[in-house]
N, C-alpha and C. Protein backbone atom coordinates (compact mmCIF):
# COMPACT_ATOMS: atom_id res chain seq x y z
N UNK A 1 -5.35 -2.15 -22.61
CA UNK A 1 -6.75 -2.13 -22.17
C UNK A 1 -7.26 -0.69 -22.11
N UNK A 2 -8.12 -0.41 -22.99
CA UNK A 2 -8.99 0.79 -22.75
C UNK A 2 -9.81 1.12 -21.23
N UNK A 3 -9.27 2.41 -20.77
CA UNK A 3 -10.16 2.20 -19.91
C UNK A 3 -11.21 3.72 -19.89
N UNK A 4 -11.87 3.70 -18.75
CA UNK A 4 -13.44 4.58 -19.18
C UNK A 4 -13.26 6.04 -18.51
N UNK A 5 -11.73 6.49 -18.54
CA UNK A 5 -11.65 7.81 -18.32
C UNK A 5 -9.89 8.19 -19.10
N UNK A 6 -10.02 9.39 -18.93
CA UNK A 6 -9.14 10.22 -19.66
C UNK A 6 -7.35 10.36 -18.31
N UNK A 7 -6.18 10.24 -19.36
CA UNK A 7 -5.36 10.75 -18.21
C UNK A 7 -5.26 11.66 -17.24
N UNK A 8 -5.87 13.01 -17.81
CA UNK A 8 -6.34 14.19 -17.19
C UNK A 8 -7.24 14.19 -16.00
N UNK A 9 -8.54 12.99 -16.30
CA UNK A 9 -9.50 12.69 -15.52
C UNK A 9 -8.60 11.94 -14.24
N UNK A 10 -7.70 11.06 -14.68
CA UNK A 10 -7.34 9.92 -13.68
C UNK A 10 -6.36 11.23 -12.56
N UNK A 11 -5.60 11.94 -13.06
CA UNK A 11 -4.64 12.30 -12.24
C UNK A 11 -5.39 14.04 -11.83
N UNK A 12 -6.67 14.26 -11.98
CA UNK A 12 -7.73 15.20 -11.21
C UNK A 12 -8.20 14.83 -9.91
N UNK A 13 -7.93 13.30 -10.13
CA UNK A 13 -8.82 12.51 -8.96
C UNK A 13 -7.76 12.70 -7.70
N UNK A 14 -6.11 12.41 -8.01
CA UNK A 14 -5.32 12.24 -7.01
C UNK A 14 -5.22 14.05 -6.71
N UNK A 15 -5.83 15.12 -7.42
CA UNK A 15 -5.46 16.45 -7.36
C UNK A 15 -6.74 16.88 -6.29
N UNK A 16 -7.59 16.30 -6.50
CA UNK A 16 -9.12 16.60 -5.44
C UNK A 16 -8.75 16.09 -4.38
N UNK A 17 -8.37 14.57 -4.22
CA UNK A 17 -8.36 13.76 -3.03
C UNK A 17 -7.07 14.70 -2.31
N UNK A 18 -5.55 15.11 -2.59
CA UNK A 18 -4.41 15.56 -1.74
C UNK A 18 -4.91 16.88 -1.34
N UNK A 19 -5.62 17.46 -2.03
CA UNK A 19 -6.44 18.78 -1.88
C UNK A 19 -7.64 19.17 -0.82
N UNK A 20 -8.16 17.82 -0.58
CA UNK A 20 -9.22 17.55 0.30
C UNK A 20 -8.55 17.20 1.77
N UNK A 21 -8.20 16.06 1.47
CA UNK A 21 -7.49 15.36 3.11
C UNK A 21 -6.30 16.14 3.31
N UNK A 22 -5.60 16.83 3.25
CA UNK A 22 -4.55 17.28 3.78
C UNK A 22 -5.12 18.19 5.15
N UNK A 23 -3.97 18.13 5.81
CA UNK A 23 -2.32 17.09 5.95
C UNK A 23 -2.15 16.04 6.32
N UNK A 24 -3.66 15.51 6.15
CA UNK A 24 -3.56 13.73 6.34
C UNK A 24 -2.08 12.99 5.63
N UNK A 25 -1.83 13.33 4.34
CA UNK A 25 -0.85 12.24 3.90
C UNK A 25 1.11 12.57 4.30
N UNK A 26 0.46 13.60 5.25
CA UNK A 26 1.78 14.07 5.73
C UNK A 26 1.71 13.00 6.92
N UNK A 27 0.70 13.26 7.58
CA UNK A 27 0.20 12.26 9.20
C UNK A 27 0.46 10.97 8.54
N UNK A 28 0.29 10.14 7.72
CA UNK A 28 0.31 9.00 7.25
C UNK A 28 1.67 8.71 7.11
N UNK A 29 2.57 9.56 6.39
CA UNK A 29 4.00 9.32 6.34
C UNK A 29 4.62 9.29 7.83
N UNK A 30 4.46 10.38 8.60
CA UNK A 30 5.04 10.09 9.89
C UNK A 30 4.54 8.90 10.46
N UNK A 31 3.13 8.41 10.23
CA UNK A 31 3.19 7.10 11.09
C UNK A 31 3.63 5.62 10.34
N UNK A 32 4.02 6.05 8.90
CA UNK A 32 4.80 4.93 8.37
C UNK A 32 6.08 4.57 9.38
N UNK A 33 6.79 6.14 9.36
CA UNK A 33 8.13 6.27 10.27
C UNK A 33 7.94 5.40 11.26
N UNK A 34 6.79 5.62 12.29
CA UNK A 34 6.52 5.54 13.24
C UNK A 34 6.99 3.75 13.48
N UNK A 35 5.99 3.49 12.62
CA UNK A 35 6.31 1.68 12.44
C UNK A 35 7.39 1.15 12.13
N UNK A 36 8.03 1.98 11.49
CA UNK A 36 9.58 1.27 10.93
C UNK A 36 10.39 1.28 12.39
N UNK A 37 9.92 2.28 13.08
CA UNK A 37 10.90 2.81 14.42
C UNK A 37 10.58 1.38 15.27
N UNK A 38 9.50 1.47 15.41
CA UNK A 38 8.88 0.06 16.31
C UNK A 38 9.38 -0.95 15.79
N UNK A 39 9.72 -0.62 14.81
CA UNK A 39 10.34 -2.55 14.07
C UNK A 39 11.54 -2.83 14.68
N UNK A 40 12.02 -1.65 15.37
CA UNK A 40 13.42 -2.39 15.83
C UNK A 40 13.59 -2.49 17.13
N UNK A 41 12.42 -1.81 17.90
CA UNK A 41 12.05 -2.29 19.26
C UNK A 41 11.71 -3.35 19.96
N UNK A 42 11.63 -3.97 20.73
CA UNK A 42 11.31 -5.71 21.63
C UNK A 42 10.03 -5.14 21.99
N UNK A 43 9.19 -3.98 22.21
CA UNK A 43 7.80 -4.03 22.27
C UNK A 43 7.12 -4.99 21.82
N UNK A 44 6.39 -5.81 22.39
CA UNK A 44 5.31 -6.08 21.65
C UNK A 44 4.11 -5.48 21.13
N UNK A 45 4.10 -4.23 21.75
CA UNK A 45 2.94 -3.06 20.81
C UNK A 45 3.16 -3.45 19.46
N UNK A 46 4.44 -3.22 18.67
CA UNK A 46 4.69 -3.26 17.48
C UNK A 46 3.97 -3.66 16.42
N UNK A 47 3.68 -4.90 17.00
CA UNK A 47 3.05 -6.28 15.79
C UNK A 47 1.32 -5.36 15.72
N UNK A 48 0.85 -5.31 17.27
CA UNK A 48 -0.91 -4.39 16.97
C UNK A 48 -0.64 -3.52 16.20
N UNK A 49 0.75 -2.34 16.36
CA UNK A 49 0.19 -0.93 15.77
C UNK A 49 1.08 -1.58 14.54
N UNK A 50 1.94 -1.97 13.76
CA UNK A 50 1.84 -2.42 12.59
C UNK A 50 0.45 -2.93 11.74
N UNK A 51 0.17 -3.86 12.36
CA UNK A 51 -1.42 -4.76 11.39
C UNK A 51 -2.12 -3.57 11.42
N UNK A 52 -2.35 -2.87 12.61
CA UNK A 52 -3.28 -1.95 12.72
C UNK A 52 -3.59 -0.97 11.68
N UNK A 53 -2.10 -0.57 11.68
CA UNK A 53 -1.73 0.81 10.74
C UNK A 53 -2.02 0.08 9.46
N UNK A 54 -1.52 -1.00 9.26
CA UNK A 54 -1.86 -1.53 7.54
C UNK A 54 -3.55 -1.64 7.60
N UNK A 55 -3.84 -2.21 8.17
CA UNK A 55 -5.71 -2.35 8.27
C UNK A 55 -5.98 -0.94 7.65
N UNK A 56 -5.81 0.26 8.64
CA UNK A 56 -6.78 1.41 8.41
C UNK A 56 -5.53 1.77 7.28
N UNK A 57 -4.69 1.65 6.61
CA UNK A 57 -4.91 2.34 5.43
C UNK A 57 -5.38 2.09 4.57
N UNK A 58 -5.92 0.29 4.08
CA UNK A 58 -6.33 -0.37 3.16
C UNK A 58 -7.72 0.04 3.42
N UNK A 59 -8.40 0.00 5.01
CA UNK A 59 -10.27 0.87 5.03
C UNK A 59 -9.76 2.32 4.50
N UNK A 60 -8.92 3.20 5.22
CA UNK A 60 -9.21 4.63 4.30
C UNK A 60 -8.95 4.44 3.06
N UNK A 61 -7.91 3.71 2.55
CA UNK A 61 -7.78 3.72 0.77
C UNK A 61 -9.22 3.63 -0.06
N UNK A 62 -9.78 2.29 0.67
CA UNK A 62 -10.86 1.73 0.01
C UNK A 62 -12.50 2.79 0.23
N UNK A 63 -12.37 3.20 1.22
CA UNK A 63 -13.49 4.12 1.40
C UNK A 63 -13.35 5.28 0.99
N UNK A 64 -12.25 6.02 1.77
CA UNK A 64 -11.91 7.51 1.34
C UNK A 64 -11.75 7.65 -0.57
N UNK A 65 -10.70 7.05 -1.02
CA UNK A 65 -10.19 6.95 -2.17
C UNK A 65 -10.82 6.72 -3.49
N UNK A 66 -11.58 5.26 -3.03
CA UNK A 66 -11.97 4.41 -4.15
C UNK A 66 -13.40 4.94 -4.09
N UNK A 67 -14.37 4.93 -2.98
CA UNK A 67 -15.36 5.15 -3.21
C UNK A 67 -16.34 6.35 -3.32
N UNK A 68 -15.69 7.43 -2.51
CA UNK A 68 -15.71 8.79 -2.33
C UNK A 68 -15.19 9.48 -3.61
N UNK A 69 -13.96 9.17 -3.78
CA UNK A 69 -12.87 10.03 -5.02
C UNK A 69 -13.23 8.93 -6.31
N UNK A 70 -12.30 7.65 -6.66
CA UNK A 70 -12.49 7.26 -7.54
C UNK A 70 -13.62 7.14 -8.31
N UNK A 71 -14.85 6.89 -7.35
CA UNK A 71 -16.19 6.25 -8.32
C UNK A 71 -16.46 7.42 -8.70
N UNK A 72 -16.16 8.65 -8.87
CA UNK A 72 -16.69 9.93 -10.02
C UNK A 72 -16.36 9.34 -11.37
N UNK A 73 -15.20 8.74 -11.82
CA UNK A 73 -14.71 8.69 -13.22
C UNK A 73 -14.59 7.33 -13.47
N UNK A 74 -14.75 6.09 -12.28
CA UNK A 74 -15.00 5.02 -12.80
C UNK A 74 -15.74 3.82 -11.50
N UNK A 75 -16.78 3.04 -12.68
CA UNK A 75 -17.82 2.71 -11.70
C UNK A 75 -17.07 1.62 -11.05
N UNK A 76 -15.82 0.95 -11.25
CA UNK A 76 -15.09 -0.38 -10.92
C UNK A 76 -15.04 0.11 -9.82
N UNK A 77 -15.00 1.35 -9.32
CA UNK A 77 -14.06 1.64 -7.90
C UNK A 77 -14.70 1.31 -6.91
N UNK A 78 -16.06 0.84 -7.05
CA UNK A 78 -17.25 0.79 -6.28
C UNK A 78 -16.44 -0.79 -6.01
N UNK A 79 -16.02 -1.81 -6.72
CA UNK A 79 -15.48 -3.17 -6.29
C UNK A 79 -14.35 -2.89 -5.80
N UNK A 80 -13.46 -1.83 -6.52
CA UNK A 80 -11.82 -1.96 -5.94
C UNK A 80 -11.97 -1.56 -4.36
N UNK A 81 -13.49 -0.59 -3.98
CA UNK A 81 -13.35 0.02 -2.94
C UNK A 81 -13.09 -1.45 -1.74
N UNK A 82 -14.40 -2.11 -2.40
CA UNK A 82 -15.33 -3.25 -1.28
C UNK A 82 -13.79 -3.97 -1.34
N UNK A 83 -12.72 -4.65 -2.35
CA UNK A 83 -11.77 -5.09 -1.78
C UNK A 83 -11.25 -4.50 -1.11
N UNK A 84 -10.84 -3.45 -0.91
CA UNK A 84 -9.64 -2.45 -0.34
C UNK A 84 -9.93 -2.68 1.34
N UNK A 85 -11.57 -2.39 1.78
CA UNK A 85 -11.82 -2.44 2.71
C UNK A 85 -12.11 -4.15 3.45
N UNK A 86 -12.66 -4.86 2.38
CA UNK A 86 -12.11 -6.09 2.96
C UNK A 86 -10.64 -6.36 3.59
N UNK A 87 -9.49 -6.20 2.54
CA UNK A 87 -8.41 -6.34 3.23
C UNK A 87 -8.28 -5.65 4.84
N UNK A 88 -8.64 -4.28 4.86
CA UNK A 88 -8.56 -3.42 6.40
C UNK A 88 -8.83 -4.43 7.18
N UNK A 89 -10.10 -5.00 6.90
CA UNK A 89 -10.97 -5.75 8.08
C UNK A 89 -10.31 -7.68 8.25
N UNK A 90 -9.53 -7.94 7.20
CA UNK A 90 -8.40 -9.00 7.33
C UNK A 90 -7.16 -8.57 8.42
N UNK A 91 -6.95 -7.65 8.13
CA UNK A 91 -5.65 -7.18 9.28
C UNK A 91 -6.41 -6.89 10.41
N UNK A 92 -7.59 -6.15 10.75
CA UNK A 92 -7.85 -6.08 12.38
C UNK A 92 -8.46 -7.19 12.76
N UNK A 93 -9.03 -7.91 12.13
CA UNK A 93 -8.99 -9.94 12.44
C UNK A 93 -7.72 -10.55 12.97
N UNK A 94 -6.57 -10.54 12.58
CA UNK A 94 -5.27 -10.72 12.64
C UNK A 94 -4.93 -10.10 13.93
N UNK A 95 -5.17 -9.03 14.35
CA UNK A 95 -5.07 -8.04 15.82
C UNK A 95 -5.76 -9.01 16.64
N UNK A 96 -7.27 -9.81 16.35
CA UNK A 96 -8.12 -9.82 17.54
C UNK A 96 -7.20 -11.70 17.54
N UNK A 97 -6.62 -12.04 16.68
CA UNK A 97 -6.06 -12.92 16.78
C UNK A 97 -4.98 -13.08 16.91
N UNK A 98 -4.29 -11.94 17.27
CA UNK A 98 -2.70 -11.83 17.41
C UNK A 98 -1.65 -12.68 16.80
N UNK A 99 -1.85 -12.86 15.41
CA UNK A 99 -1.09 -13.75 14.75
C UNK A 99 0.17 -13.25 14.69
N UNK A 100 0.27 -11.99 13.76
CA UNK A 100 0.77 -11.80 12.88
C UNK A 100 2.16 -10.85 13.83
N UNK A 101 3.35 -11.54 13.53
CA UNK A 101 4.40 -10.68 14.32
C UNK A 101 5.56 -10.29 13.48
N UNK A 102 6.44 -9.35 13.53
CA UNK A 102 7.09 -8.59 13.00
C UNK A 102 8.26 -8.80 13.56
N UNK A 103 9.52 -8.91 12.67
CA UNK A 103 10.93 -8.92 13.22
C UNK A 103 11.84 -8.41 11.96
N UNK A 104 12.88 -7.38 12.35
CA UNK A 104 13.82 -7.33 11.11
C UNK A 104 15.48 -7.63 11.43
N UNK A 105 15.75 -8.69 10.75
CA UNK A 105 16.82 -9.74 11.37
C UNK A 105 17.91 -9.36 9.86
N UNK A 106 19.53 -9.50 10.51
CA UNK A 106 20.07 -9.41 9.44
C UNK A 106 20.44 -10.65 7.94
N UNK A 107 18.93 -10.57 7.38
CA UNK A 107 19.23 -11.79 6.83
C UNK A 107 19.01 -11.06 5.41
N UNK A 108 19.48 -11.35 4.06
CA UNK A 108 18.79 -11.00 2.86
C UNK A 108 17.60 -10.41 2.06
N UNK A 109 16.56 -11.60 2.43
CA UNK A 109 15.03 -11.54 2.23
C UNK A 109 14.94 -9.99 3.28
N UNK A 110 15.18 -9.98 4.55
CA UNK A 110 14.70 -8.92 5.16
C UNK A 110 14.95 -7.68 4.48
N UNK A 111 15.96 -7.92 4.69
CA UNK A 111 16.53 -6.03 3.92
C UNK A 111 15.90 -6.11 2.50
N UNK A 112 15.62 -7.28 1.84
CA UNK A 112 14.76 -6.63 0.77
C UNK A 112 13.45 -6.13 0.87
N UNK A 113 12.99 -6.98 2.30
CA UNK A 113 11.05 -6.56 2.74
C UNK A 113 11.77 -4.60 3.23
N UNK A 114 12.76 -4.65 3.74
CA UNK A 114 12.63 -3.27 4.33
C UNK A 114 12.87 -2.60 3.26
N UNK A 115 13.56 -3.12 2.39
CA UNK A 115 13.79 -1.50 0.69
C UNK A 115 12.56 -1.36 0.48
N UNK A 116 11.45 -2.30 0.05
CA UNK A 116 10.26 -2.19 -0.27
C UNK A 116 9.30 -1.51 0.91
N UNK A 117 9.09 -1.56 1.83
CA UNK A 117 8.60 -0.57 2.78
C UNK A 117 8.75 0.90 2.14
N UNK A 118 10.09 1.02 2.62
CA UNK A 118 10.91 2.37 2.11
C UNK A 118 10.41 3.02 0.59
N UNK A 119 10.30 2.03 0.02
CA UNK A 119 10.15 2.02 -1.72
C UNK A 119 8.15 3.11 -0.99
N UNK A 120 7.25 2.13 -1.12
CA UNK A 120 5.78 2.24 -0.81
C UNK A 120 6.26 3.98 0.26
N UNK A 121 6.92 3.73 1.45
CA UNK A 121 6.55 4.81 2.15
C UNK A 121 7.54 6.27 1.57
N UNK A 122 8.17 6.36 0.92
CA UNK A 122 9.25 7.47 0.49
C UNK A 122 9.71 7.48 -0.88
N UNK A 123 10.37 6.41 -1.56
CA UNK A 123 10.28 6.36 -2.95
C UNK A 123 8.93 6.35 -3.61
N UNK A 124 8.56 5.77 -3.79
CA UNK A 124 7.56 6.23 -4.65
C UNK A 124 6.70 7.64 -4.66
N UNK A 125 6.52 7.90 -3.58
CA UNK A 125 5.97 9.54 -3.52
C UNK A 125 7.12 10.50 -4.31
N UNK A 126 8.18 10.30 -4.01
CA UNK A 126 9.36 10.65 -4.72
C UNK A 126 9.11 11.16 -6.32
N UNK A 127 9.39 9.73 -6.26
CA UNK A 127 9.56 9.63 -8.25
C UNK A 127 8.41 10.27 -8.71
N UNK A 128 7.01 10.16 -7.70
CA UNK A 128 6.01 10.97 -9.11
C UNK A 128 5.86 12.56 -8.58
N UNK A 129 6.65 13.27 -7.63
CA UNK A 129 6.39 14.57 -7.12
C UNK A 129 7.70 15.29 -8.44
N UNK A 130 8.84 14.25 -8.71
CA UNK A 130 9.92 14.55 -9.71
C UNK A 130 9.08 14.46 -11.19
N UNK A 131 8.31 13.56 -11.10
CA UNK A 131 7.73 13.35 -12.18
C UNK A 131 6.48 14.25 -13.01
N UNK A 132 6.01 14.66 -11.75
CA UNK A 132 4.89 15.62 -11.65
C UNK A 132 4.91 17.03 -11.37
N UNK A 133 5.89 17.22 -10.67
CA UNK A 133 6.20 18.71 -10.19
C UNK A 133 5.61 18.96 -9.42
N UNK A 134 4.54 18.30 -8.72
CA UNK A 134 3.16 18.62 -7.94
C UNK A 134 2.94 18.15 -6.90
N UNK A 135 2.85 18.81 -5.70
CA UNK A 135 2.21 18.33 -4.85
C UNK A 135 0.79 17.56 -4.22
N UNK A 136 0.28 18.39 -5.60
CA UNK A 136 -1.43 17.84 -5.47
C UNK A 136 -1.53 16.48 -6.48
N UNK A 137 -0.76 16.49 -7.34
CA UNK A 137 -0.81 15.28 -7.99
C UNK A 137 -0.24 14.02 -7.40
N UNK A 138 0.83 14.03 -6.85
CA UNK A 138 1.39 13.34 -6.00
C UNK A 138 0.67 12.20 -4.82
N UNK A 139 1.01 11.26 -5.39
CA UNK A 139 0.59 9.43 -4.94
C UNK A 139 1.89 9.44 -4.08
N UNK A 140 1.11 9.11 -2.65
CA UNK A 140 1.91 9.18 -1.31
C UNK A 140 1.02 7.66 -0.95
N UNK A 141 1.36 7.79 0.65
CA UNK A 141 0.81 6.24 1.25
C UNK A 141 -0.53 6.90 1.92
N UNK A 142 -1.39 5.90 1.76
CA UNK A 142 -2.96 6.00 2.23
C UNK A 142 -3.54 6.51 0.40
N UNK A 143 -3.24 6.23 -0.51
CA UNK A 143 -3.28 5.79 -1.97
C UNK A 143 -3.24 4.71 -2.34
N UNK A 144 -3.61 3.64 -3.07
CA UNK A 144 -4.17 2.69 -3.27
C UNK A 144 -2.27 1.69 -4.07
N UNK A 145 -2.06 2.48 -4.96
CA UNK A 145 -0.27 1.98 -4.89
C UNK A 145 0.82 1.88 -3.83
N UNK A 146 1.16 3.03 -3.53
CA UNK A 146 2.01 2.95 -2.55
C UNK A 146 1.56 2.38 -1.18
N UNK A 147 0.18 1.89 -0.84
CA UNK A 147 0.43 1.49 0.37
C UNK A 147 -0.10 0.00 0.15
N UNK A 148 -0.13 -0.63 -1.15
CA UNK A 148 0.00 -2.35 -1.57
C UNK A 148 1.57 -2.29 -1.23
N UNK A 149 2.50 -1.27 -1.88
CA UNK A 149 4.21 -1.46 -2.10
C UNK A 149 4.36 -1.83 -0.10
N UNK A 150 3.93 -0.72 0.30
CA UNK A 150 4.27 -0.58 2.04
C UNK A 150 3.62 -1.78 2.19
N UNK A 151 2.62 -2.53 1.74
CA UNK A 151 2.07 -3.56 2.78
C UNK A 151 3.05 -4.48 2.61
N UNK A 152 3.52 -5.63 1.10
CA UNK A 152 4.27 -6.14 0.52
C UNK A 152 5.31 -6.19 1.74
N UNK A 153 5.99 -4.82 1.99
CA UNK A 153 7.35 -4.99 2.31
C UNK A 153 7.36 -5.23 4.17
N UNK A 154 6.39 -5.11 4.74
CA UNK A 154 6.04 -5.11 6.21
C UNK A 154 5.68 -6.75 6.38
N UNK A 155 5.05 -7.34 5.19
CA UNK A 155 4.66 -8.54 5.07
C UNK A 155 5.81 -10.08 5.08
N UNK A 156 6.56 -9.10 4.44
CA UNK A 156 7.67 -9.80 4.14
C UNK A 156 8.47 -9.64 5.57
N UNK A 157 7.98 -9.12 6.72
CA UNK A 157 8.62 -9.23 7.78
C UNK A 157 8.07 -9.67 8.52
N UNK A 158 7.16 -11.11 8.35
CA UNK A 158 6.08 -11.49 9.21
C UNK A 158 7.13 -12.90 9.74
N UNK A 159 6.04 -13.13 10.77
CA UNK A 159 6.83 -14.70 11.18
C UNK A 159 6.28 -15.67 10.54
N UNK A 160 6.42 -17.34 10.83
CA UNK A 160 5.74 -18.45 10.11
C UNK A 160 4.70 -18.34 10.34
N UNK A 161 4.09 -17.71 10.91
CA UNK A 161 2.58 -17.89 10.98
C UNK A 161 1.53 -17.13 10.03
N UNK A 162 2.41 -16.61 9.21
CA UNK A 162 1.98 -15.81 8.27
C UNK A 162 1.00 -16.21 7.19
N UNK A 163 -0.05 -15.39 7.43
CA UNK A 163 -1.52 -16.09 6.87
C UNK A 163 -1.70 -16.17 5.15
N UNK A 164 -1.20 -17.07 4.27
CA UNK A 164 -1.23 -16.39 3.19
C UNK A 164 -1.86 -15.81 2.39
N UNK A 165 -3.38 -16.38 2.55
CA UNK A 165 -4.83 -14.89 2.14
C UNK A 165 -4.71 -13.51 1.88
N UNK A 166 -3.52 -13.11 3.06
CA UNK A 166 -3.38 -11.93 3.16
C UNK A 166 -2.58 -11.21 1.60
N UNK A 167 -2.24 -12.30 1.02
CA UNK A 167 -1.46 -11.66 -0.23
C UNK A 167 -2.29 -11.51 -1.37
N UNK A 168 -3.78 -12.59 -0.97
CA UNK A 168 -4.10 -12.44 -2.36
C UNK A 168 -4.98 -11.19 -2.65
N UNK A 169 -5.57 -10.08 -1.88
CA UNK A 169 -5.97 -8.98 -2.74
C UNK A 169 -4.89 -7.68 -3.34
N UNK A 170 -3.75 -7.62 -2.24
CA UNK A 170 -2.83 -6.74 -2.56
C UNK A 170 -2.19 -7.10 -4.32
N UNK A 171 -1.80 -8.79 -4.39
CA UNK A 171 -1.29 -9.12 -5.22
C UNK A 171 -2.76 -8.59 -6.22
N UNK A 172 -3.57 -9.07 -6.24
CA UNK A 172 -4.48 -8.42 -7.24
C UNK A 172 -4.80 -6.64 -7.82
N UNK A 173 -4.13 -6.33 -6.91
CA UNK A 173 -4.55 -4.81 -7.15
C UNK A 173 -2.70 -4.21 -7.89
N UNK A 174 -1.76 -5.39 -7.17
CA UNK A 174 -0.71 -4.95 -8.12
C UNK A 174 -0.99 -5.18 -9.56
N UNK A 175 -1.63 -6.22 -9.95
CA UNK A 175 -1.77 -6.81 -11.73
C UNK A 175 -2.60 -5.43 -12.34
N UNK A 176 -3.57 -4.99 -11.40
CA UNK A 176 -4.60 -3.92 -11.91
C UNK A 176 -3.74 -2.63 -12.02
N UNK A 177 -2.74 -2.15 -11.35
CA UNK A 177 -2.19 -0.78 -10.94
C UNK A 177 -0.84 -1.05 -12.44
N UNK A 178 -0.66 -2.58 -12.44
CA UNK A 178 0.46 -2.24 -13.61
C UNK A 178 -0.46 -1.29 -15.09
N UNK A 179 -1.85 -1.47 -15.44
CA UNK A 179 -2.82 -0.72 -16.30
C UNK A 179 -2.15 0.46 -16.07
N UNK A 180 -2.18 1.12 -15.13
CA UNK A 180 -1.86 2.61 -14.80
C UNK A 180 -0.52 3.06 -15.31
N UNK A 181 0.56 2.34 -15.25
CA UNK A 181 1.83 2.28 -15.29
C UNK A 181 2.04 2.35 -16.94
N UNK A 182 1.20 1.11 -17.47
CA UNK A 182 0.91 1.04 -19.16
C UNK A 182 0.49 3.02 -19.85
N UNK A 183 -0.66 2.85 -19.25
CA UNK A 183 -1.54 3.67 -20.05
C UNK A 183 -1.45 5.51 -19.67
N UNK A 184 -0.73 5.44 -18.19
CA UNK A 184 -1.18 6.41 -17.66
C UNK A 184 0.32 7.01 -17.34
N UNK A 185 1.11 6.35 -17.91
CA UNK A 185 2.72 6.76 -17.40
C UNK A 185 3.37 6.87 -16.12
N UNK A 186 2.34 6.33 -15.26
CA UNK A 186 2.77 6.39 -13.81
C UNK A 186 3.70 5.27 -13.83
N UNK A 187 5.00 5.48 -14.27
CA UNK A 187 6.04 4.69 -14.18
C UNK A 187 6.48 4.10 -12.83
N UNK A 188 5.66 4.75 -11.66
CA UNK A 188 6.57 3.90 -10.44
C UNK A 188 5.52 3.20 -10.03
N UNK A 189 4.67 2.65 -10.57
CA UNK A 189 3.62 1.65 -10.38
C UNK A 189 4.62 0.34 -11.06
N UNK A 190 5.28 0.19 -11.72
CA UNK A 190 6.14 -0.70 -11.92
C UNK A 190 6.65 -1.12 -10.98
N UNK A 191 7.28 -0.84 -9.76
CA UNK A 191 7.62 -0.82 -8.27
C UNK A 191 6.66 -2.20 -7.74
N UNK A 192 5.34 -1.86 -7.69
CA UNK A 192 4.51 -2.14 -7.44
C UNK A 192 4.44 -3.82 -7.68
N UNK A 193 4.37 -3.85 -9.16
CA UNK A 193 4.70 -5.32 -9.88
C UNK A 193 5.82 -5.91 -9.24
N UNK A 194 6.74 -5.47 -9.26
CA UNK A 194 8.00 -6.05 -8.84
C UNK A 194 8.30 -6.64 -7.41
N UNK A 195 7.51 -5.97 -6.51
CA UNK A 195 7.39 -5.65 -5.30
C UNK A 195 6.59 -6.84 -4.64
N UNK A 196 5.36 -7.56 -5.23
CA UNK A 196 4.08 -8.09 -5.53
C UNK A 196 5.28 -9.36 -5.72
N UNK A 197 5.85 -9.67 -6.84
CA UNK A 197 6.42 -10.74 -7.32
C UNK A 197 7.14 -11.07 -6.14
N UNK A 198 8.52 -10.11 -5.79
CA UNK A 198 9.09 -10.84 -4.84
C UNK A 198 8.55 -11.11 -3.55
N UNK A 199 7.56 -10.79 -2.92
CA UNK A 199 6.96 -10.59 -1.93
C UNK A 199 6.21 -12.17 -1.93
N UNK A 200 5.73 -12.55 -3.11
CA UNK A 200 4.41 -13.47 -3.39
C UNK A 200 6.06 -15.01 -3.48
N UNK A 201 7.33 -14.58 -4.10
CA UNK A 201 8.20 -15.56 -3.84
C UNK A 201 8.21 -16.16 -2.48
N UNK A 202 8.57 -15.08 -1.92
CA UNK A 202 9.65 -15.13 -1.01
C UNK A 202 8.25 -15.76 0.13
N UNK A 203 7.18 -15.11 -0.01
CA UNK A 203 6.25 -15.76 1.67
C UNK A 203 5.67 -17.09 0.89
N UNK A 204 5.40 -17.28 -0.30
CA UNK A 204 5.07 -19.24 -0.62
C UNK A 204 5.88 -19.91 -0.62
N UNK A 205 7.33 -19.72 -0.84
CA UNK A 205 7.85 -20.65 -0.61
C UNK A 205 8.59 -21.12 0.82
N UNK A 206 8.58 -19.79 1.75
CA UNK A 206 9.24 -19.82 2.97
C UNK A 206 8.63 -20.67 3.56
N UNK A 207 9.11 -21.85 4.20
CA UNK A 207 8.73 -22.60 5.25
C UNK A 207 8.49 -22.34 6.97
């Protein structure tokens, strides 16, 4: 699929945006930590500042990112934004409804929701800082990939009450981000796909 900007153009955008917000995506990584730490606590804070933390990164992705940064080089971002921030406002719904609860138990499925966390909050920033050499180029979490990978894998640590709506824009923005992976060589957007699949297994068919 052709799309309506240049590689140069696409990876200027992630060089303005790390250039602008910093040391926001440093603050973002520590409060990934932050949540993983709570995951193994009996707090019940956990489950708010989890949804929470996923909410506002999907509103900053979608506002900060998509509509601020992206819509210079492409006009879609103006829709990817309005999803991005829909999802935010799905997870702090979920808060005022206290659905959604968090546990990491030694079972299979789990430790795969937690690699994928890990994957979204630390691997993937990884592979494209190796890939890139760059700090300013560099796709961290509160970026529109790595924090679908982080949602995926936090999701996958939900209880039965787990709303399944909640999968369908992330899963959509994985089908869109594999484009990037195609065209743009961002090879750890593949992650992403993979991540999406088992994630979309493992919560439809769980009873």
């Amino acid at each position: 699929m052709k799309t309506p900007f240049t590689v140069e153009e696409f990876f200027n955008v992630f060089e303005r945006y790390n250039t602008s917000v910093f040391p926001l995506q440093l603050i973002f990584i520590v409060l990934g930590v932050v949540a993983i730490f709570l995951l193994h606590k009996k707090k019940k804070i956990r489950h708010s500042f989890i949804t929470g933390f996923l909410g506002f990164l999907w509103f900053w992705t979608g506002l900060v990112y998509h509509l601020y940064f992206f819509t210079s080089i492409n006009n879609a971002a103006y829709i990817f934004g309005a999803l991005f921030i829909l999802q935010g406002l799905l997870f702090i719904r979920e808060i005022i409804r206290n659905r959604l609860e968090y546990s990491f138990k030694t079972e299979s499925w789990k430790y795969v929701g937690y690699i994928i966390i890990l994957t979204g909050l630390l691997i993937y920033p990884a592979i494209g800082y190796l890939l890139e050499e760059s700090f300013e180029k560099t796709i961290s979490l509160g970026l529109p990939c790595p924090t679908t990978i982080f949602t995926f894998g936090f999701l996958m640590l939900t209880n039965i009450k787990f709303p399944k709506h909640l999968l369908i824009i992330p899963t959509l923005w994985a089908l869109i981000g594999t484009i990037a992976a195609t065209n743009f060589g961002v090879f750890q957007d593949y992650l992403m796909i993979i991540s999406a699949l088992i994630a979309n297994f493992y919560l439809i068919k769980r009873k």
